[in-house]
N, C-alpha and C. Protein backbone atom coordinates (compact mmCIF):
# COMPACT_ATOMS: atom_id res chain seq x y z
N UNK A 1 -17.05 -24.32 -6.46
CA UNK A 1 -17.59 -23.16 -5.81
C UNK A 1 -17.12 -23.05 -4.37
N UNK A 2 -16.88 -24.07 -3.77
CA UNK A 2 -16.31 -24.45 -2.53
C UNK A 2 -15.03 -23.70 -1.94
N UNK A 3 -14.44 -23.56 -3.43
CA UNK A 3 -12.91 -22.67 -3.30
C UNK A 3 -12.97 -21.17 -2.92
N UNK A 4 -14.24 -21.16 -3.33
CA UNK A 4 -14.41 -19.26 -3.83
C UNK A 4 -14.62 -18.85 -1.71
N UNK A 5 -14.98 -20.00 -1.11
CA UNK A 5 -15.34 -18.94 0.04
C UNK A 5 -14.12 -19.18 1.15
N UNK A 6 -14.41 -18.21 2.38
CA UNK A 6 -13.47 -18.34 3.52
C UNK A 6 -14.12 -19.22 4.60
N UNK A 7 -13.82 -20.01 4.79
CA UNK A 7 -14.66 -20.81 6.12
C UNK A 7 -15.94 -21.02 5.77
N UNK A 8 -16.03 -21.36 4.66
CA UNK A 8 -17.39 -21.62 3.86
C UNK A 8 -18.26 -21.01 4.25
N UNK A 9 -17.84 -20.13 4.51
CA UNK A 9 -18.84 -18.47 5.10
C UNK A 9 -19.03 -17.39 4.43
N UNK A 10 -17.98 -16.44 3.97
CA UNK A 10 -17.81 -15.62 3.37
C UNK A 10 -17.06 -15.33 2.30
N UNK A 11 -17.72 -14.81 0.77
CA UNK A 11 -16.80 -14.86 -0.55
C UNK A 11 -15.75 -13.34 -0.56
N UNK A 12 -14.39 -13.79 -0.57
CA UNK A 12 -14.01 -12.77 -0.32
C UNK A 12 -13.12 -12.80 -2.17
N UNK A 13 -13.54 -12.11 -2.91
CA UNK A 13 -12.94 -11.83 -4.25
C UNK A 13 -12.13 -10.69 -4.08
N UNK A 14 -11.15 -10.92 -5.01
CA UNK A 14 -9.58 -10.16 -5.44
C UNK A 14 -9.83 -9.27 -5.61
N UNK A 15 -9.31 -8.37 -5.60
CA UNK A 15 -9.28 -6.89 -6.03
C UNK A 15 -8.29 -6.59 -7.25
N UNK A 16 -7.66 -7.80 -7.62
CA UNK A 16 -6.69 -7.41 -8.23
C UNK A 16 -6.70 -7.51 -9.30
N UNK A 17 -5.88 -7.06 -10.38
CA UNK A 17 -6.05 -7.44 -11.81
C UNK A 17 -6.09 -8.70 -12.54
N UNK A 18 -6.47 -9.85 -12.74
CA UNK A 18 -6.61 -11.37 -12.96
C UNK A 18 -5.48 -10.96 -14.31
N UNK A 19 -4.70 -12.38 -13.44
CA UNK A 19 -3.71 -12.56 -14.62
C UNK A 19 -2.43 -11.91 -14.65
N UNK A 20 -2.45 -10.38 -13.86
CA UNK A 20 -1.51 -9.58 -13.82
C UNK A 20 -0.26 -9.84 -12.35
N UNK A 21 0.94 -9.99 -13.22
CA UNK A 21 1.82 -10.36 -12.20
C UNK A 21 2.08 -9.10 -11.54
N UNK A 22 2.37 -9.00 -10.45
CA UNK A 22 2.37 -7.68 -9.56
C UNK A 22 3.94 -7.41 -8.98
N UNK A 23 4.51 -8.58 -9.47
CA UNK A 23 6.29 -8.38 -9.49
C UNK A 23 6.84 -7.57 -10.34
N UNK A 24 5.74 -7.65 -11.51
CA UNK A 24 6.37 -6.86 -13.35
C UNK A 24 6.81 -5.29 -12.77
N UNK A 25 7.21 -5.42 -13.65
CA UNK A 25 8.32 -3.72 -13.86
C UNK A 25 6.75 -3.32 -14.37
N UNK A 26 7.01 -1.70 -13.48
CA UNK A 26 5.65 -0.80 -13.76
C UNK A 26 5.33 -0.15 -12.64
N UNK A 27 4.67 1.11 -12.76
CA UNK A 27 4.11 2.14 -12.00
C UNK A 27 2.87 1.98 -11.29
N UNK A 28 2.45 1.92 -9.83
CA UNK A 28 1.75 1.63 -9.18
C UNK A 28 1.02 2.99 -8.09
N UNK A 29 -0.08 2.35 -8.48
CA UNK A 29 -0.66 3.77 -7.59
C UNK A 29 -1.51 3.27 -6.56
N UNK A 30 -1.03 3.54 -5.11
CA UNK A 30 -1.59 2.78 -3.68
C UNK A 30 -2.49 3.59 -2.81
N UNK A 31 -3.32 3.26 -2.13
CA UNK A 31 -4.08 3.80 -1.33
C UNK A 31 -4.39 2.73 -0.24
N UNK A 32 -3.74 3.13 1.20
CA UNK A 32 -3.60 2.26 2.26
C UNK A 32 -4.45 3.12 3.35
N UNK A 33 -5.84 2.57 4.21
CA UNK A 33 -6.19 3.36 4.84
C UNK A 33 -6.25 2.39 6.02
N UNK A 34 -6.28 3.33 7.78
CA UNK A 34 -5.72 3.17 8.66
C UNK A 34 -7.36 2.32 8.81
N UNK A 35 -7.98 1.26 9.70
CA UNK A 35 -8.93 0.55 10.49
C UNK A 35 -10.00 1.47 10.57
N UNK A 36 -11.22 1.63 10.03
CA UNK A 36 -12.29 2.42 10.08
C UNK A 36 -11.86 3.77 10.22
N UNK A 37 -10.82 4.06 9.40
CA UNK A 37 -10.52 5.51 8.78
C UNK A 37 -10.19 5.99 9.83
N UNK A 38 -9.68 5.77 10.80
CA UNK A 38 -9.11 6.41 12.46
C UNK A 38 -8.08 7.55 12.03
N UNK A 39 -8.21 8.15 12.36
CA UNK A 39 -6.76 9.47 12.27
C UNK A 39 -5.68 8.95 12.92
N UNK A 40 -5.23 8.88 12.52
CA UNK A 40 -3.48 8.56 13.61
C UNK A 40 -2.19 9.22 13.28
N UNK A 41 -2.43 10.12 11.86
CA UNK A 41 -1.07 10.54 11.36
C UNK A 41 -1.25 12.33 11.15
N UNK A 42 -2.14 13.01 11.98
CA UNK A 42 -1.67 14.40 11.79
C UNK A 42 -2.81 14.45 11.56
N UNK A 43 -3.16 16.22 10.98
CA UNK A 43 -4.09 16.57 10.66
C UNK A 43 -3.80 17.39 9.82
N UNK A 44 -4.96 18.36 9.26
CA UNK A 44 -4.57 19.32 7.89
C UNK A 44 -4.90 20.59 8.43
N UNK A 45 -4.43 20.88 8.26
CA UNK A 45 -4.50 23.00 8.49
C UNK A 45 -3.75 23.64 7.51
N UNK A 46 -4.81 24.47 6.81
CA UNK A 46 -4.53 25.30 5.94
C UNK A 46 -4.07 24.96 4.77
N UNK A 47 -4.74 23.49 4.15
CA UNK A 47 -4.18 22.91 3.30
C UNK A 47 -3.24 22.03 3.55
N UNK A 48 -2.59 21.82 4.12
CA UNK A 48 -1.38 21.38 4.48
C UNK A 48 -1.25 20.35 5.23
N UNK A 49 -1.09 19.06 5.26
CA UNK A 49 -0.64 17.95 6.42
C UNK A 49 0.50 17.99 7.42
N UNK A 50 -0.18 18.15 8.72
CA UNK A 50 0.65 18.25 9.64
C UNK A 50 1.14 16.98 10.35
N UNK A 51 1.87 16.16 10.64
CA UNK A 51 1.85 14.87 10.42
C UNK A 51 2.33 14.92 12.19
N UNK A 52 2.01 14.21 12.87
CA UNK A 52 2.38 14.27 14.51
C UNK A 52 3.47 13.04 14.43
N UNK A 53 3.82 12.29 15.01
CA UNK A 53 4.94 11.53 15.46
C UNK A 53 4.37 10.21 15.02
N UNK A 54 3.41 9.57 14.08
CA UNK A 54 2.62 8.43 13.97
C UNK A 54 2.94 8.58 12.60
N UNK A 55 2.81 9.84 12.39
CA UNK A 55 2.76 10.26 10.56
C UNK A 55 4.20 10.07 10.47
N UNK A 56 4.93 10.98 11.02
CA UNK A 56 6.18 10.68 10.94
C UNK A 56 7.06 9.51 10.99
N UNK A 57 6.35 8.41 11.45
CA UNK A 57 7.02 7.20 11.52
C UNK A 57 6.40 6.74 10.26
N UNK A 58 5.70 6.68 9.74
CA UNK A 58 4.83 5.94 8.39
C UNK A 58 5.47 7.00 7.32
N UNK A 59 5.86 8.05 7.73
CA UNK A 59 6.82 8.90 6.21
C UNK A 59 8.19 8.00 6.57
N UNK A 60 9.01 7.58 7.37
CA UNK A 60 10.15 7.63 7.52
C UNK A 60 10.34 6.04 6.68
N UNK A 61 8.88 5.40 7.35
CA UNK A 61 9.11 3.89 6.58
C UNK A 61 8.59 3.63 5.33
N UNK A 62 7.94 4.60 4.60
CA UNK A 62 7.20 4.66 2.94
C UNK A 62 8.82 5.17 2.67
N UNK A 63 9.48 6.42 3.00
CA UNK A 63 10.63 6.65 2.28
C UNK A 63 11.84 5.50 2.15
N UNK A 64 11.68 4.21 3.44
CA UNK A 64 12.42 3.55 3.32
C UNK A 64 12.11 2.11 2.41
N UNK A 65 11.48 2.27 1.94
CA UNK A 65 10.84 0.91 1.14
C UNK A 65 11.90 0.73 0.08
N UNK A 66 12.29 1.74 -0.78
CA UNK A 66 13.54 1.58 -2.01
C UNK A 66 14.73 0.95 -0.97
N UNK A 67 15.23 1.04 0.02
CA UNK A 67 16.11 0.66 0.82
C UNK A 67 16.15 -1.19 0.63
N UNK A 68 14.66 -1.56 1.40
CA UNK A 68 14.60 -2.62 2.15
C UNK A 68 14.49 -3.51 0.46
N UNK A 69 13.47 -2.77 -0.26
CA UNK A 69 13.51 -3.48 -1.93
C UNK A 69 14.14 -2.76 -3.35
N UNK A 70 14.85 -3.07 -3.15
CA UNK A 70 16.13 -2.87 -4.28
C UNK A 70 15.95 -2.43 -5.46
N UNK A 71 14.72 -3.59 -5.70
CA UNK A 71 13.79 -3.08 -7.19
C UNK A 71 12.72 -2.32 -7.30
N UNK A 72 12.49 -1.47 -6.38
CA UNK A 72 11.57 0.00 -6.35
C UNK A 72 12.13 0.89 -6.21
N UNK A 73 11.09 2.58 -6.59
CA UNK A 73 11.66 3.70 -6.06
C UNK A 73 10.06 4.33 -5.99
N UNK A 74 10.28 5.09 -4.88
CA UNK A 74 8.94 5.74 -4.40
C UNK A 74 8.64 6.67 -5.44
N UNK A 75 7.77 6.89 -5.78
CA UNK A 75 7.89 8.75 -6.40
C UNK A 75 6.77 9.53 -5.74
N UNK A 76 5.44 9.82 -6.24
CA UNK A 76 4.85 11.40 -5.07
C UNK A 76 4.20 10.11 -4.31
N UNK A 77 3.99 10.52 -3.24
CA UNK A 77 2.86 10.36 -1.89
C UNK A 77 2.75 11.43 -0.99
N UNK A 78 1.58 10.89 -0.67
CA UNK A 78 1.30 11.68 0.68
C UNK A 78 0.34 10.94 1.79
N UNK A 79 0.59 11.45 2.57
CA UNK A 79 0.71 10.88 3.97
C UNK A 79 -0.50 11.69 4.59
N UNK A 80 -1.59 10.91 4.87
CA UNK A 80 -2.85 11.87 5.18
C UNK A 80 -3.18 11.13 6.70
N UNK A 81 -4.26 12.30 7.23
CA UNK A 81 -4.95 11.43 8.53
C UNK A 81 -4.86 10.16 9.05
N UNK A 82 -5.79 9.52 7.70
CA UNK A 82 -5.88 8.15 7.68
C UNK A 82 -6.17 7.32 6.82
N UNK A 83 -4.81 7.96 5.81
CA UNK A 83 -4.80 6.72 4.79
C UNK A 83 -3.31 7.18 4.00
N UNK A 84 -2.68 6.58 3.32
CA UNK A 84 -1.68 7.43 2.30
C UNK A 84 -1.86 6.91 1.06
N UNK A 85 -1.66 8.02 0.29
CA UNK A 85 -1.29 7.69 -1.17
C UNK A 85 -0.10 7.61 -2.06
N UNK A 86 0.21 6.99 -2.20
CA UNK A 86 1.87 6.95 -3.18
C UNK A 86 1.50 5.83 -4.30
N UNK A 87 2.62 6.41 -5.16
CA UNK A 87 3.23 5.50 -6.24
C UNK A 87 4.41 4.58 -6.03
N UNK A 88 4.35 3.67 -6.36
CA UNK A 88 5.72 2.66 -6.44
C UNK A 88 6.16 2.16 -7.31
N UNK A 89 7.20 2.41 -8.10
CA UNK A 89 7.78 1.85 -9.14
C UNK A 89 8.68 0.47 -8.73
N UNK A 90 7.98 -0.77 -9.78
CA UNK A 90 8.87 -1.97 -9.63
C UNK A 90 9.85 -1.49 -10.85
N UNK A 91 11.33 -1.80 -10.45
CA UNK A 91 11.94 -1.85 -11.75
C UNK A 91 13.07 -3.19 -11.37
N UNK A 92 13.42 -3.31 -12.49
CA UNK A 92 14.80 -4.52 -12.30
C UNK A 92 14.44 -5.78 -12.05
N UNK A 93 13.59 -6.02 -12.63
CA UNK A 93 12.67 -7.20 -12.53
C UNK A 93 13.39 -8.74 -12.35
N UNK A 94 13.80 -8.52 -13.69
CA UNK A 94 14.68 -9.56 -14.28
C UNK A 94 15.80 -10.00 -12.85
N UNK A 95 16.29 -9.26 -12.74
CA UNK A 95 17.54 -9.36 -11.83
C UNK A 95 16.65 -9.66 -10.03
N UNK A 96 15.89 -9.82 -10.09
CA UNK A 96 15.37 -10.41 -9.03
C UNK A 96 14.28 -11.00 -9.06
N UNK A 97 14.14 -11.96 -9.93
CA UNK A 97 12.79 -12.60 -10.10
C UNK A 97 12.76 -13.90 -10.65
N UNK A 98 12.90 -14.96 -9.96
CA UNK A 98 12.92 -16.22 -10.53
C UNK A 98 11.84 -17.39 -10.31
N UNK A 99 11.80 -17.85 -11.15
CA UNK A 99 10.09 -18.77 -11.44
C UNK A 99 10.47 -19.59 -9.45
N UNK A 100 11.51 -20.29 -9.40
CA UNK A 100 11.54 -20.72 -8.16
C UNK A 100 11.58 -20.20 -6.80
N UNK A 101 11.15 -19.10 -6.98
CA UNK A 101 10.84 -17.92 -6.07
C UNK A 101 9.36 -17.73 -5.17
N UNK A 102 8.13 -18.69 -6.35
CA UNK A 102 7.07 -18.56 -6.52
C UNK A 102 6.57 -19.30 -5.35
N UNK A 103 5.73 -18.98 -4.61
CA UNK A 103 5.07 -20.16 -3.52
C UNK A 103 4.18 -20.17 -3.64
N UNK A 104 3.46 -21.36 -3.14
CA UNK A 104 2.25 -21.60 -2.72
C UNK A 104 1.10 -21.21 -1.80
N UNK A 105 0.27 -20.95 -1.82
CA UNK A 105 -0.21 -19.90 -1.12
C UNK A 105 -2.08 -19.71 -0.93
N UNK A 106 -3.04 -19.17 -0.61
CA UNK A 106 -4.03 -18.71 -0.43
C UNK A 106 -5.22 -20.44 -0.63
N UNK A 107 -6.58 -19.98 -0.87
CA UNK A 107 -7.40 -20.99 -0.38
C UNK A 107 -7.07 -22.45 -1.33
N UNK A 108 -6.49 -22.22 -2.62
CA UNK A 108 -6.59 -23.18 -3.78
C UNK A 108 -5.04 -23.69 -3.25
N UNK A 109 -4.03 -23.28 -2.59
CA UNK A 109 -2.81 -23.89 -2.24
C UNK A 109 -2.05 -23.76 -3.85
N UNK A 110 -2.15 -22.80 -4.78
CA UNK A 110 -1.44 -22.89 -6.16
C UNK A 110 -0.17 -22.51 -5.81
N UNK A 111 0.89 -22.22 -7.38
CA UNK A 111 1.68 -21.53 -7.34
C UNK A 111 0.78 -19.85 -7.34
N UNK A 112 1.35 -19.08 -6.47
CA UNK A 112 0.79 -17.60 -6.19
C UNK A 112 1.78 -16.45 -6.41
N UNK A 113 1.91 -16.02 -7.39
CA UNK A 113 2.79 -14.87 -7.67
C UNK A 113 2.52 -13.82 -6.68
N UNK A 114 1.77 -13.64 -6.28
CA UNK A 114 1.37 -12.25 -4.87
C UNK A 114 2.60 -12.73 -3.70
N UNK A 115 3.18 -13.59 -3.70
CA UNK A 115 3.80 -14.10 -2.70
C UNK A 115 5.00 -14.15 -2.78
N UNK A 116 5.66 -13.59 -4.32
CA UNK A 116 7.15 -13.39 -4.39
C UNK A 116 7.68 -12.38 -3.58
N UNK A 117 8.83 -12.64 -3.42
CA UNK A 117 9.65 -12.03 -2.39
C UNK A 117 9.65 -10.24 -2.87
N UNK A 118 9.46 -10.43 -3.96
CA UNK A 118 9.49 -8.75 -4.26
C UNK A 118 8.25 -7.66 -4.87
N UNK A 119 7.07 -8.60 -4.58
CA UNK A 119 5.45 -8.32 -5.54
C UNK A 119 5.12 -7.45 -4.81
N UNK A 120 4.25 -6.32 -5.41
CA UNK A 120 3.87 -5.47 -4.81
C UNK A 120 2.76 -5.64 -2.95
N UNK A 121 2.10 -6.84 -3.25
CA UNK A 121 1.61 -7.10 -2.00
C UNK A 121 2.78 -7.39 -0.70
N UNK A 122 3.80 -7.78 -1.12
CA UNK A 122 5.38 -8.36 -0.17
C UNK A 122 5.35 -6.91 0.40
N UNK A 123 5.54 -5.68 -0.76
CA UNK A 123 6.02 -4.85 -0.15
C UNK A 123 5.15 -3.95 0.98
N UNK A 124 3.79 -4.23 0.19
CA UNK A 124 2.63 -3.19 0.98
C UNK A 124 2.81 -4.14 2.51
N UNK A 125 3.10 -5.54 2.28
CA UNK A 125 2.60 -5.93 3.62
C UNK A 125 3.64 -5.83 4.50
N UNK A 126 4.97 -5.77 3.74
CA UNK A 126 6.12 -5.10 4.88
C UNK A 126 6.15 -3.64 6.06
N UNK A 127 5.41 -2.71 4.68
CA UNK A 127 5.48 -1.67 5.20
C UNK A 127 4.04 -1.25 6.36
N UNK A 128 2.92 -1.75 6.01
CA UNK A 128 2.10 -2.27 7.28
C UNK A 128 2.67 -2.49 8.37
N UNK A 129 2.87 -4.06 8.35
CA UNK A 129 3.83 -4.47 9.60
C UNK A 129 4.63 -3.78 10.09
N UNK A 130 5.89 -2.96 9.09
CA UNK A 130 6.75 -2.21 9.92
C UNK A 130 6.59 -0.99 10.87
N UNK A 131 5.47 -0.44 10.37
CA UNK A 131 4.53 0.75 10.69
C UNK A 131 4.17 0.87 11.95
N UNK A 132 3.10 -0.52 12.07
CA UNK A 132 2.15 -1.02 12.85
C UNK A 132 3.21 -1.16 13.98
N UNK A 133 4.40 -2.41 14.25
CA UNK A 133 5.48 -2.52 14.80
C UNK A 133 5.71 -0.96 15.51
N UNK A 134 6.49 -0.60 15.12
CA UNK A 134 7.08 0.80 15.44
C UNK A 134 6.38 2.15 15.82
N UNK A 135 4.87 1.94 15.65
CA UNK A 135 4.26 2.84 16.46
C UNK A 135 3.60 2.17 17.53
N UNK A 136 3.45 1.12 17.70
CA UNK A 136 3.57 0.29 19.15
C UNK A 136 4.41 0.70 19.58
N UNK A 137 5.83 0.13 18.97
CA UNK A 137 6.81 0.69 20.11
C UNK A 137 6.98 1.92 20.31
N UNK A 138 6.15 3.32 20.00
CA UNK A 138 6.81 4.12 20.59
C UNK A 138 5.15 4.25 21.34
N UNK A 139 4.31 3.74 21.67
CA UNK A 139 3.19 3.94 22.50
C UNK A 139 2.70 1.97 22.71
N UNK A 140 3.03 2.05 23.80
CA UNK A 140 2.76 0.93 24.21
C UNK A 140 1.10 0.64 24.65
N UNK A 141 0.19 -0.47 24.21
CA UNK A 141 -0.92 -0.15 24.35
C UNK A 141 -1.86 0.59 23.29
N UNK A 142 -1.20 1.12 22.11
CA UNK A 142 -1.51 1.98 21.34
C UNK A 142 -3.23 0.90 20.26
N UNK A 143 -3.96 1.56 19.99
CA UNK A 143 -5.05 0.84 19.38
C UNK A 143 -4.97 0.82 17.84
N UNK A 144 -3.82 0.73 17.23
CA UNK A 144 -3.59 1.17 15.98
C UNK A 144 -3.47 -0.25 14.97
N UNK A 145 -4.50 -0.25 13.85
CA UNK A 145 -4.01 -1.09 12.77
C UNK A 145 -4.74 -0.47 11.01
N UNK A 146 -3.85 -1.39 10.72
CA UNK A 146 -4.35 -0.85 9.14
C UNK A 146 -5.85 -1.45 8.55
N UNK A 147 -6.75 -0.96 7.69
CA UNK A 147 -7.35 -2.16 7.05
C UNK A 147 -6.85 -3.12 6.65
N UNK A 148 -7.36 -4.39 6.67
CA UNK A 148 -6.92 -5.62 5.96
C UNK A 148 -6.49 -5.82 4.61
N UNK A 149 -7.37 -4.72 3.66
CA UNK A 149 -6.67 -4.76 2.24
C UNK A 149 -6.30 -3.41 1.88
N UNK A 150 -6.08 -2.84 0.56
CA UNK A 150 -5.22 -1.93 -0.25
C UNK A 150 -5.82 -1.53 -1.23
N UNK A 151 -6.03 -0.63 -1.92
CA UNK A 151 -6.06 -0.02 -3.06
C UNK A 151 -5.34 -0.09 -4.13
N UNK A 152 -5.11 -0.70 -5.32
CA UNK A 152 -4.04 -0.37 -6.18
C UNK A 152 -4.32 -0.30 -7.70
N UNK A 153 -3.21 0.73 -8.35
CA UNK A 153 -4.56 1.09 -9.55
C UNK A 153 -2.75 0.52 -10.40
N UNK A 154 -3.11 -0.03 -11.28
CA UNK A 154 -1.52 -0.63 -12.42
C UNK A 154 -1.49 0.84 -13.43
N UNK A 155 -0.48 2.06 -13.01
CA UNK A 155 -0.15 2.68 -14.16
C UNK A 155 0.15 2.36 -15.32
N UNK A 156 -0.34 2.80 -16.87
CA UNK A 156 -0.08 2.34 -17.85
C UNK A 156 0.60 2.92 -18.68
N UNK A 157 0.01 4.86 -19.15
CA UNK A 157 0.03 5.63 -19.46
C UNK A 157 0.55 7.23 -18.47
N UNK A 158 1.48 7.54 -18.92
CA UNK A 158 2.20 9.02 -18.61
C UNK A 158 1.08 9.78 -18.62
N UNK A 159 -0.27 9.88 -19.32
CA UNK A 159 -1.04 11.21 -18.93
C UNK A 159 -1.72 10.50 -17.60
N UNK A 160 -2.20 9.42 -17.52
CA UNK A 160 -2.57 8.58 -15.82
C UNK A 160 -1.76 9.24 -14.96
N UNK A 161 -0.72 8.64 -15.23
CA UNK A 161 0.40 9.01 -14.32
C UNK A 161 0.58 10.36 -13.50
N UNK A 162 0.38 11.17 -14.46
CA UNK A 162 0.55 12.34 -14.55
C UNK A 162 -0.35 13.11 -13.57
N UNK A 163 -2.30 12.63 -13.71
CA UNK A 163 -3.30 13.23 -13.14
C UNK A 163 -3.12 12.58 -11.92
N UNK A 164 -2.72 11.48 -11.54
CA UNK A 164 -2.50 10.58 -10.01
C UNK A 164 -1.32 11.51 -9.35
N UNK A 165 -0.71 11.85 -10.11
CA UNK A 165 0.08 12.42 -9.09
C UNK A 165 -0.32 14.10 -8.81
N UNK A 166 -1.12 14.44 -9.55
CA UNK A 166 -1.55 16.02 -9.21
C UNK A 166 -2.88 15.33 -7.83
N UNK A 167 -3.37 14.37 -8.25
CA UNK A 167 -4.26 14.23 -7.27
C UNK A 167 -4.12 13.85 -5.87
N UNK A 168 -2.37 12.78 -5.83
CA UNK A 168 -2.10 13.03 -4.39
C UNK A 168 -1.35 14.58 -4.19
N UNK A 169 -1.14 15.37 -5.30
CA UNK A 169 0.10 15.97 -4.75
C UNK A 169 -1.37 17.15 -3.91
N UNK A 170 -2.65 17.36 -4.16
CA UNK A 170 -3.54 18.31 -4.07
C UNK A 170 -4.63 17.96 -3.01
N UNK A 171 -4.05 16.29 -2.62
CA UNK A 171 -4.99 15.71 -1.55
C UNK A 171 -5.49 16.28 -0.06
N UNK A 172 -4.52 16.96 0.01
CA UNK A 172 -4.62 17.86 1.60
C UNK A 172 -5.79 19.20 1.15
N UNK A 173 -5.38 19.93 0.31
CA UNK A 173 -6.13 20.64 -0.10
C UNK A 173 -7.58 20.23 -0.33
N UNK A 174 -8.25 19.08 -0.71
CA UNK A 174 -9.17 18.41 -1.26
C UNK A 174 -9.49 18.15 0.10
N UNK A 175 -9.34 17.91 1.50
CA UNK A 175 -9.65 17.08 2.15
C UNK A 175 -11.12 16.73 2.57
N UNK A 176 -11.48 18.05 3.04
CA UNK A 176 -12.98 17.85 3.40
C UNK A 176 -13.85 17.73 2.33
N UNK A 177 -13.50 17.21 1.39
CA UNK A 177 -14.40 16.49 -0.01
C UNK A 177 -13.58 15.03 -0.12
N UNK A 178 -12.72 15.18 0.27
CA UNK A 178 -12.15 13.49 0.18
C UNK A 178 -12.66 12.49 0.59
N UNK A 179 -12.99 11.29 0.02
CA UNK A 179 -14.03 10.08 0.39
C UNK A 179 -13.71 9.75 1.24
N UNK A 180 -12.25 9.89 2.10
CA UNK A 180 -11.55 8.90 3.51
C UNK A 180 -11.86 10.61 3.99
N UNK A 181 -12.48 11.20 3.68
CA UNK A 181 -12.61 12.00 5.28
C UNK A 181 -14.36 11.84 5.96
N UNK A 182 -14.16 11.70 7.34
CA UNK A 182 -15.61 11.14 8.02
C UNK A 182 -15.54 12.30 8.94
């Protein structure tokens, strides 16, 4: 029981699917929101996301993620106030994925698949960092960070697929009923 907590203080449990490797080839549906839902990336008028120079740096680095990982490709997101939603497809698995790849990692010190060089957490936590990084640098002093964790739902099914993406593609529209709006 000893394992389960952080500083033998607080139980902090997975969010994630038990068992499910998060390197596998497959469709992913993300929801990343900014530190107590802070606005930092635009606002909505008239339906529409207007994204200011914060947004714009967090579109420029979600579009660059297929770049930096070889074995993804973005497909819909959107880029809200303060949070975004996208899909990420792992593909090409095989060709970049080897058991000796695997590290060790979190409170139990196991082998940890979340920690391969190409798992969906590698990538969410790249694109954080890179984010976070680069809107510092263009405001020095700036008070900006992400929440600590992520949202992620494992696409299975094309009609899923299908309603996730009408639901980010309609998210601006939705806003003032949207659960991340305060």
């Amino acid at each position: 029981m000893k394992n389960e907590f952080y500083k033998n203080k607080y139980r902090i449990l997975s969010t994630r699917l038990k068992n499910w490797d998060y390197s596998d080839e497959g469709m992913y549906f993300i929801t990343i929101c900014t530190l107590n839902r802070e606005r930092f990336f635009g606002e909505i008028k008239r339906g529409k996301m207007v994204l200011n120079e914060y947004g714009k740096c967090a579109d420029v680095i979600w579009q660059a993620i297929p770049e930096k990982y070889k074995n993804t490709n973005i497909d819909e997101y959107c880029i809200m106030p303060n949070h975004i939603h996208g899909i990420i497809e792992i593909c090409c698995r095989d060709a970049i994925h080897r058991v000796s790849d695997i590290k060790k990692g979190g409170i139990t010190n196991n082998d940890n698949p979340m920690l391969l060089r190409h798992s969906l957490a590698t990538i969410i936590r790249w694109y954080k960092g890179r984010t976070s990084y680069e809107m510092h640098q263009k405001q020095k002093g700036l008070y900006f960070k992400w929440q600590p964790r992520y949202y992620d739902h494992i696409i299975r099914q094309e009609k899923t697929l299908d309603q996730i993406r009408e639901y980010i593609h309609t998210n601006p529209v939705n806003w003032e009923r949207d659960d991340y709006f305060k």
